[in-house]
Protein backbone atom coordinates (compact mmCIF):
# COMPACT_ATOMS: atom_id res chain seq x y z
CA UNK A 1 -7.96 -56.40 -35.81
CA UNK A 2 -4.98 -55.48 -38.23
CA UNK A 3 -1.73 -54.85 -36.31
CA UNK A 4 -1.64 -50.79 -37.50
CA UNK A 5 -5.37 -50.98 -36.00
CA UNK A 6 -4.12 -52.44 -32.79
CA UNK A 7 -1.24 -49.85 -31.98
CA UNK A 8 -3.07 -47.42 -32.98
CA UNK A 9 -5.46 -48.06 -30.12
CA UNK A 10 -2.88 -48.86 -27.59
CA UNK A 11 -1.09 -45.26 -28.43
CA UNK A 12 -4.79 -43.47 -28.01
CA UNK A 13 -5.19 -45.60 -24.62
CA UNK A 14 -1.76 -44.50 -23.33
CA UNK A 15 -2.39 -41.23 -24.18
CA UNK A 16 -5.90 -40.75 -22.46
CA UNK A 17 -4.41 -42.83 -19.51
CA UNK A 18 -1.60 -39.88 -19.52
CA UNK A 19 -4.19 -37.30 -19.08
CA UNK A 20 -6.32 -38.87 -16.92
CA UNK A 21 -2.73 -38.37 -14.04
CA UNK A 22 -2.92 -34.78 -15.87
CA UNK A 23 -6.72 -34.22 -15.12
CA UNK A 24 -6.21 -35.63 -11.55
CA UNK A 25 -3.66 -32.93 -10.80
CA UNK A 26 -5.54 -29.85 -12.09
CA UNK A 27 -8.55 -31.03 -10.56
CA UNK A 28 -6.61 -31.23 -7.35
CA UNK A 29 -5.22 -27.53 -8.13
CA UNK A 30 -8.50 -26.61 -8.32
CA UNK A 31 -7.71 -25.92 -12.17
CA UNK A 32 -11.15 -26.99 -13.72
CA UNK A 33 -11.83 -25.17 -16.93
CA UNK A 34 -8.49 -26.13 -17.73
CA UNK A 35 -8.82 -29.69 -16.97
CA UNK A 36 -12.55 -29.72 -19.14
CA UNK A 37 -10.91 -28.29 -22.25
CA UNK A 38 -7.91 -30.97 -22.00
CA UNK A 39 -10.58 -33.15 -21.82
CA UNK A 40 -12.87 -32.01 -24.43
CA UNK A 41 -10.13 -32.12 -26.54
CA UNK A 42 -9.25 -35.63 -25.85
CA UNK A 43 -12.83 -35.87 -26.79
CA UNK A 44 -12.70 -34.11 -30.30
CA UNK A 45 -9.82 -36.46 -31.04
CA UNK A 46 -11.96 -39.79 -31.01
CA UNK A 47 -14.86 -37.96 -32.93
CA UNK A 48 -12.91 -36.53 -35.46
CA UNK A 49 -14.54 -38.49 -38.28
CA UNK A 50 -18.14 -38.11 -36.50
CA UNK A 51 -20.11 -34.92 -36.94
CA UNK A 52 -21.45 -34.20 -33.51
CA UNK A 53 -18.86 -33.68 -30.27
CA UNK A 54 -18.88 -36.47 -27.93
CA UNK A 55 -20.96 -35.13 -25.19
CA UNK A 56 -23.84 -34.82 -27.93
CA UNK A 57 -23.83 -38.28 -28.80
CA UNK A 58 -26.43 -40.63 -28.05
CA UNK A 59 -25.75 -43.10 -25.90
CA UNK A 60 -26.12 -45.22 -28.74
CA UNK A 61 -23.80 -43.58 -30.67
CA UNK A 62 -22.03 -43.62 -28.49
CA UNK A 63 -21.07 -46.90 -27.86
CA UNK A 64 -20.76 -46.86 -31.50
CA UNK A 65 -17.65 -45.10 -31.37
CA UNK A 66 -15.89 -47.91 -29.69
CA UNK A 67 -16.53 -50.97 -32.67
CA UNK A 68 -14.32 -51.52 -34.70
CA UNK A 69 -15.06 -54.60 -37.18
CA UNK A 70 -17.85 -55.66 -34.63
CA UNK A 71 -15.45 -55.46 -31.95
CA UNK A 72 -16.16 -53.80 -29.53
CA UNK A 73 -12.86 -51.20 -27.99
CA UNK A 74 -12.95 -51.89 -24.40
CA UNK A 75 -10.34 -51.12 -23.36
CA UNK A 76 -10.16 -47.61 -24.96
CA UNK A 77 -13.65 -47.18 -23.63
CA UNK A 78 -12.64 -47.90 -20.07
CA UNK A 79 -10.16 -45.40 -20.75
CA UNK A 80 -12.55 -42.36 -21.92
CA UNK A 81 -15.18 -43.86 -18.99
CA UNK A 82 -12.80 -42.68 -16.45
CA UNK A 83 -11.90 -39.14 -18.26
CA UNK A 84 -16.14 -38.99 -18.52
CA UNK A 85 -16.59 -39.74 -14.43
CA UNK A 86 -13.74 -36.98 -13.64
CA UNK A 87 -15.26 -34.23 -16.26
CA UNK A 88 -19.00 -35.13 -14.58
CA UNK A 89 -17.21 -34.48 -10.93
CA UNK A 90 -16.30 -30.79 -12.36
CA UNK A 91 -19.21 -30.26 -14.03
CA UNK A 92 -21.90 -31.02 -11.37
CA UNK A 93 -22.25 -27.62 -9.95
CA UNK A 94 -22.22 -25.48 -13.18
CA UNK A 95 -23.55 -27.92 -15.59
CA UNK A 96 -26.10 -30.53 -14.00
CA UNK A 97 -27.36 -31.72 -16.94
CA UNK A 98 -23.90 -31.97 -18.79
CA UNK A 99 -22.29 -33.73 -15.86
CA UNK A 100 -25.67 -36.47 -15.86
CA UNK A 101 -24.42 -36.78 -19.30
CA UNK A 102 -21.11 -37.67 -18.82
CA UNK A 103 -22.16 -39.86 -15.78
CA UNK A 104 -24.61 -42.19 -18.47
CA UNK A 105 -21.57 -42.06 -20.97
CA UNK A 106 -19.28 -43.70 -18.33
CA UNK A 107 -21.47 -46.16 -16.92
CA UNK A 108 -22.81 -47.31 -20.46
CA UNK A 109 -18.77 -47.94 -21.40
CA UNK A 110 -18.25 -49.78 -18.04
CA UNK A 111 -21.55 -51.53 -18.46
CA UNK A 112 -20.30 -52.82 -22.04
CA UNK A 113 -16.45 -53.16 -20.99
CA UNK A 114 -17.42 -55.54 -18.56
CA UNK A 115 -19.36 -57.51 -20.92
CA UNK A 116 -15.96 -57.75 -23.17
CA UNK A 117 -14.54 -61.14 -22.04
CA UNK A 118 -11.25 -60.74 -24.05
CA UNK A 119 -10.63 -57.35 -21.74
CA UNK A 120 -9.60 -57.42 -18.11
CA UNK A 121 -11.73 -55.23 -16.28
CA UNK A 122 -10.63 -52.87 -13.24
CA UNK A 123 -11.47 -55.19 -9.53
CA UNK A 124 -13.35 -51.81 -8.58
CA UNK A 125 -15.41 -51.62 -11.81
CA UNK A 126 -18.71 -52.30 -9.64
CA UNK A 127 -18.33 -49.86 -7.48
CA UNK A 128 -17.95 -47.52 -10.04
CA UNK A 129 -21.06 -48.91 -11.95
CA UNK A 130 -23.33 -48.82 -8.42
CA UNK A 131 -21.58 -44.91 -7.69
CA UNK A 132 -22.64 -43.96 -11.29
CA UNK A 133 -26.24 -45.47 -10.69
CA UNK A 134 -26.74 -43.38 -7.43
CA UNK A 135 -25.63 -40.25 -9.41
CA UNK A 136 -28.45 -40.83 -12.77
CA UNK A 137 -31.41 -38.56 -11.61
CA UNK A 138 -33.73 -40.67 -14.39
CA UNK A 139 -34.50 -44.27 -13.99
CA UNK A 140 -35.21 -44.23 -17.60
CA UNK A 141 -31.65 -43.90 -19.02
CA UNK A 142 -30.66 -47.43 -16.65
CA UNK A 143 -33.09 -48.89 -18.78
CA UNK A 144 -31.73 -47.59 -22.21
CA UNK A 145 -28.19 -48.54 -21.24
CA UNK A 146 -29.35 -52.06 -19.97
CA UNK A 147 -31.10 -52.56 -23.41
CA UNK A 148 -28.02 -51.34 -25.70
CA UNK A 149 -25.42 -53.86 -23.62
CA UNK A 150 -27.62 -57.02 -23.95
């Protein structure tokens, strides 16, 4: 990855990381709609150049956004999984189906981060994958996010 590439992605992943502490906060205020629209525009950021919003990707697409060059952004995806786990925790009493959305986005970044040798993964990324598990209603997405990490 060229050098420009490389800060560039470091700078997004500080950034995100910066909101995440942000998101924490207003989701301890109790400040939700505000803390969704910081994060859906975190969102529109990284699918600028993509013509759907990120919670109407595919899982497939996804995981698209993350390669670069074949490579695949792991550590920026760990990043957005943990902005995708806190916007499912708001969502899950207004919008079920949204939040089950953001709950398969996370764990199908984790799933793939932790297949990423070159990145070092958080010690507590299993728990989060197992959590994530018990929270997917359908069986049938494990399976599609087991075949697109192998």
């Amino acid at each position: 990855m060229a050098f420009f590439q490389q800060d560039f992605v470091l700078r997004q992943i500080k950034r995100l990381t910066q909101l995440l502490e942000q998101i924490i906060f207003k989701k301890n205020q109790k400040q939700y709609d505000q803390a969704i629209e910081q994060i859906q525009n975190a969102f529109q950021q990284l699918t600028k150049d993509h013509p759907k919003k990120f919670s109407e990707l595919s899982l497939a697409e996804t995981q698209n956004i993350f390669k670069r060059d074949q490579d695949f952004e792991a550590d920026l995806a760990l990043a957005v999984a943990d902005l995708l786990i806190e916007e499912g925790e708001m969502l899950r009493k207004k919008h079920y189906s949204r939040s089950q959305k953001c709950y398969l986005q996370a764990l199908l970044l984790y799933k793939k981060a932790q297949l990423t040798t070159e990145t070092p993964v958080p010690l507590n990324i299993q728990q989060k994958i197992t959590r994530l598990k018990s929270e997917i209603q359908d069986p049938a997405h494990l399976g599609t996010i087991n075949e697109l990490v192998t």
